[in-house]
C-alpha atoms as a PDB file:
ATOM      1  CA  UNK A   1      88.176  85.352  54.634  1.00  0.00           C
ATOM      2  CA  UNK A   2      91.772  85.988  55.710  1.00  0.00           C
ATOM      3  CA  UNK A   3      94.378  87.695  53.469  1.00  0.00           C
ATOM      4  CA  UNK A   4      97.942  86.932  53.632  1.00  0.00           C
ATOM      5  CA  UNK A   5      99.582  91.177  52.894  1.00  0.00           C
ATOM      6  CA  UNK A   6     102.288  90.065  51.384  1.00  0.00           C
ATOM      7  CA  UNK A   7     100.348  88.363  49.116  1.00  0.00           C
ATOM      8  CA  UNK A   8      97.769  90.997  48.342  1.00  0.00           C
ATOM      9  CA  UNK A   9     100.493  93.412  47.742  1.00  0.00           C
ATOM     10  CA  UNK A  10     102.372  91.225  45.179  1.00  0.00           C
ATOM     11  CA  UNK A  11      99.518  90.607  43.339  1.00  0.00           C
ATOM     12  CA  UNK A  12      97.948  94.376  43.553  1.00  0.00           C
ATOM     13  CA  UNK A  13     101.891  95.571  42.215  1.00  0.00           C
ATOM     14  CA  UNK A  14     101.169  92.972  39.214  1.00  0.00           C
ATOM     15  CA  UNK A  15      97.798  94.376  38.823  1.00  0.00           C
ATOM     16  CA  UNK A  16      98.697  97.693  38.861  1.00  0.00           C
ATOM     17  CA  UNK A  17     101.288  96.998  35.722  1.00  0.00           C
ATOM     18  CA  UNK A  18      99.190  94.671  33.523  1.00  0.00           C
ATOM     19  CA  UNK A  19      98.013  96.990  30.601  1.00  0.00           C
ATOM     20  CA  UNK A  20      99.654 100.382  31.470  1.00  0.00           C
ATOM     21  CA  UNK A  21      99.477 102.557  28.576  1.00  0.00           C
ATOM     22  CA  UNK A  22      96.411 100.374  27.148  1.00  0.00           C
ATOM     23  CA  UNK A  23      93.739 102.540  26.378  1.00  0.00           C
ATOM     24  CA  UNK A  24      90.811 102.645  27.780  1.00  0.00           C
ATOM     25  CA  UNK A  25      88.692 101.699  25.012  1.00  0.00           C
ATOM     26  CA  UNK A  26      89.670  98.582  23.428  1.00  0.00           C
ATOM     27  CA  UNK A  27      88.372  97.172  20.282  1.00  0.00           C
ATOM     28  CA  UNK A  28      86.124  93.690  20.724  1.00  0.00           C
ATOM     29  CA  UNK A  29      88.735  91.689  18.003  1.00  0.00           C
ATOM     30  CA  UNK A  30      91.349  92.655  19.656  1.00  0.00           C
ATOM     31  CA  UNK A  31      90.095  91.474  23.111  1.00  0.00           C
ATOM     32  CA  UNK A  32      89.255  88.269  21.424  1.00  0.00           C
ATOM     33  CA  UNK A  33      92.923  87.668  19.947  1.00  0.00           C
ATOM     34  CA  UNK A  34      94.455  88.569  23.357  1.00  0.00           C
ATOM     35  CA  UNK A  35      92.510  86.450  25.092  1.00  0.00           C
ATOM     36  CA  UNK A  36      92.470  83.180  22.938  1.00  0.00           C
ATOM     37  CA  UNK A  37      96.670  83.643  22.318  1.00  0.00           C
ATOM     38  CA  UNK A  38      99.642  82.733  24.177  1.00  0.00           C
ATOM     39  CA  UNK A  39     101.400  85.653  25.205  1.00  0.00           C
ATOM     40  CA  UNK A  40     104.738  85.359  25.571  1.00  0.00           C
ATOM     41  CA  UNK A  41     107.483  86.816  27.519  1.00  0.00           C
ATOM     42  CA  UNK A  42     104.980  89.431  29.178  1.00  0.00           C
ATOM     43  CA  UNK A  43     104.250  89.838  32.875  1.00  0.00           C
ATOM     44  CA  UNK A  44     103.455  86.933  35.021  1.00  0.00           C
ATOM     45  CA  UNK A  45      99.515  87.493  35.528  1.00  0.00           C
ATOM     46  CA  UNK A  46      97.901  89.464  38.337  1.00  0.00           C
ATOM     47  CA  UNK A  47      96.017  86.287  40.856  1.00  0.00           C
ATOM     48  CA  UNK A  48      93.767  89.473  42.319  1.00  0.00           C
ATOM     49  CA  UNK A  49      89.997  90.479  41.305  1.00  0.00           C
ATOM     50  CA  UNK A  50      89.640  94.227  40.338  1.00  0.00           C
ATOM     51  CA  UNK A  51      87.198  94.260  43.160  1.00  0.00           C
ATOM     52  CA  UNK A  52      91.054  93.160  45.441  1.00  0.00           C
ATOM     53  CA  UNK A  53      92.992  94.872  43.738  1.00  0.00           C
ATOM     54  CA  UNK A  54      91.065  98.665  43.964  1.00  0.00           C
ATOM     55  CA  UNK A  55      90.635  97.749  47.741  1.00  0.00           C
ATOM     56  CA  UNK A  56      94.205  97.361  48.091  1.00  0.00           C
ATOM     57  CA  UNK A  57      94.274 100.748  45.912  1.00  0.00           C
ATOM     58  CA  UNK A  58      91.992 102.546  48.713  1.00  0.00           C
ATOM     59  CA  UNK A  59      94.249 101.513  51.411  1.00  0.00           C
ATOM     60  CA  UNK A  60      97.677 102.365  50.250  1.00  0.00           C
ATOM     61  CA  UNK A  61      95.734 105.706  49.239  1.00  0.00           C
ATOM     62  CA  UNK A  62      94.344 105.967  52.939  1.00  0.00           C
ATOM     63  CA  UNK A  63      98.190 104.998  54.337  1.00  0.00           C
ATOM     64  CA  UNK A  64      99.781 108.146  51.801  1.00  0.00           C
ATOM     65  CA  UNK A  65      97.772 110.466  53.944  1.00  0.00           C
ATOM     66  CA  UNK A  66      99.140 109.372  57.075  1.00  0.00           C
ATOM     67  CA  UNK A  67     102.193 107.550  56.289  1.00  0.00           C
ATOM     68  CA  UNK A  68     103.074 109.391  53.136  1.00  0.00           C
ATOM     69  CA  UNK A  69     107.426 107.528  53.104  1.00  0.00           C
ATOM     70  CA  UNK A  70     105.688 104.245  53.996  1.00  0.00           C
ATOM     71  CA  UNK A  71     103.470 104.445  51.205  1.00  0.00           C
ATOM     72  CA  UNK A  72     106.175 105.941  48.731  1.00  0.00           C
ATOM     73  CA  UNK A  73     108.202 102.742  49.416  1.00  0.00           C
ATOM     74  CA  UNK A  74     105.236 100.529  49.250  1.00  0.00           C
ATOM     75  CA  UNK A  75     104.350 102.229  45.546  1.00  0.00           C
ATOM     76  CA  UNK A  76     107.973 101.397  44.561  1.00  0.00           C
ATOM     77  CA  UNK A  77     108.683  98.065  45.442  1.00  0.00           C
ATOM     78  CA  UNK A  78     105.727  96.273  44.779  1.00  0.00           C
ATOM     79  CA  UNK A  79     104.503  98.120  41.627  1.00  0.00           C
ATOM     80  CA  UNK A  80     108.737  98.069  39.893  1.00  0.00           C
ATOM     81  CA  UNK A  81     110.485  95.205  41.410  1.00  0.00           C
ATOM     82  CA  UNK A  82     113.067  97.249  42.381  1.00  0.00           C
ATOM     83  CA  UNK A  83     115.326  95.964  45.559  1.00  0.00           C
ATOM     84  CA  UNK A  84     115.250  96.982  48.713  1.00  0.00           C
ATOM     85  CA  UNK A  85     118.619  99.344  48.433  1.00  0.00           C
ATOM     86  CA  UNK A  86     116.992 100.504  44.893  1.00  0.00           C
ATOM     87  CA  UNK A  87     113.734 101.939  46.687  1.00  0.00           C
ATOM     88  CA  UNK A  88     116.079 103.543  49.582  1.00  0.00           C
ATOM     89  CA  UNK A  89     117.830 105.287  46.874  1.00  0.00           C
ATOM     90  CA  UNK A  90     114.772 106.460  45.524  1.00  0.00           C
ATOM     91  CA  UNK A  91     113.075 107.462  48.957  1.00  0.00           C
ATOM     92  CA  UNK A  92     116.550 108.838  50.242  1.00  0.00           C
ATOM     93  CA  UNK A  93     116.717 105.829  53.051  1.00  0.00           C
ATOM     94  CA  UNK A  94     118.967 103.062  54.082  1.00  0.00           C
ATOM     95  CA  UNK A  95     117.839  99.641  52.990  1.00  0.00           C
ATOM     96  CA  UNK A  96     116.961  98.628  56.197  1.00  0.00           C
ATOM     97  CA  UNK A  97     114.587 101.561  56.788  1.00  0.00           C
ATOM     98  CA  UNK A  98     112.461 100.763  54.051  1.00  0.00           C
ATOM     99  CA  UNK A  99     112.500  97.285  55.028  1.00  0.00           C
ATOM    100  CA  UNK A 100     111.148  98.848  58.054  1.00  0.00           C
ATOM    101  CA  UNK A 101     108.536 100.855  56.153  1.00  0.00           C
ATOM    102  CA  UNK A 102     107.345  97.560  53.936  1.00  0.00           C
ATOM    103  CA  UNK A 103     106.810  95.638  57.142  1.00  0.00           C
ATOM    104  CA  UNK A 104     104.478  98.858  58.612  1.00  0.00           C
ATOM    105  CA  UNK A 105     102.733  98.737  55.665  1.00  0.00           C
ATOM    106  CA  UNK A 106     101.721  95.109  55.510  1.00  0.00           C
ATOM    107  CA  UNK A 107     100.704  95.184  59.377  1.00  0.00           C
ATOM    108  CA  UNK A 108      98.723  98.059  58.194  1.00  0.00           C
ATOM    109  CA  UNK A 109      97.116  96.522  55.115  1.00  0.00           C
ATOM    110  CA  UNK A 110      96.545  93.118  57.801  1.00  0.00           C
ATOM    111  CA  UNK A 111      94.564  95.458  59.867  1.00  0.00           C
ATOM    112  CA  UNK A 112      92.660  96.814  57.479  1.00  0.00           C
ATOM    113  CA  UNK A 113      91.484  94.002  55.921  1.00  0.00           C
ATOM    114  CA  UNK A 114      90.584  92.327  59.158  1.00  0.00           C
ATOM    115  CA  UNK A 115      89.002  95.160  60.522  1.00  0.00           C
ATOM    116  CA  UNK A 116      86.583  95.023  57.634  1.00  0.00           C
ATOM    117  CA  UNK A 117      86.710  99.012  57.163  1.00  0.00           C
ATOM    118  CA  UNK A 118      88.365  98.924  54.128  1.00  0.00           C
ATOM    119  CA  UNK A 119      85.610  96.526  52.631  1.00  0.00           C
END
């Protein structure tokens, strides 16, 4: 199956903020009425399995111990839509170097996922 990073990474930073602060624990009602009503004005919804989406956790985990400013920016900009100049000022880098960065990381999430390791 091929994956298309930029993708994977869009939908894994959706993922990543659907339900943060939820606890863990929910009650079955309540998973009913979310369910079964429209929800408005919320985020758009994740298009990633959990299976996808921890796999995608594993490797930006595996790139922090390596690349630990590439994964920084990845973090950033996929799970805050924040711009490119917005992460730099984060990370402390010009635009164009994390530009650089977010390209590195999606030729490293590509090899990954073809290599199989990460699987």
């Amino acid at each position: 199956m091929t994956y298309d990073a930029e993708e994977l990474l869009t939908q894994w930073g959706r993922w990543s903020r659907q339900q943060v602060g939820m606890p863990r624990c929910t009650s079955p009602s309540y998973v009913l009425m979310r369910d079964n009503v429209e929800q408005i004005g919320g985020l758009p919804a994740a298009d990633i399995t959990d299976d996808e989406a921890v796999l995608v956790d594993r490797i930006i985990a595996r790139m922090s111990q390596r690349y630990p400013k590439t994964a920084e920016c990845v973090v950033i900009f996929y799970r805050s839509d924040r711009t490119l100049a917005e992460v730099g000022r984060i990370v402390g880098e010009p635009r164009l170097k994390v530009r650089e960065y977010l390209i590195a990381a999606k030729g490293y999430v590509e090899a990954y996922m073809e290599m199989g390791v990460a699987a």
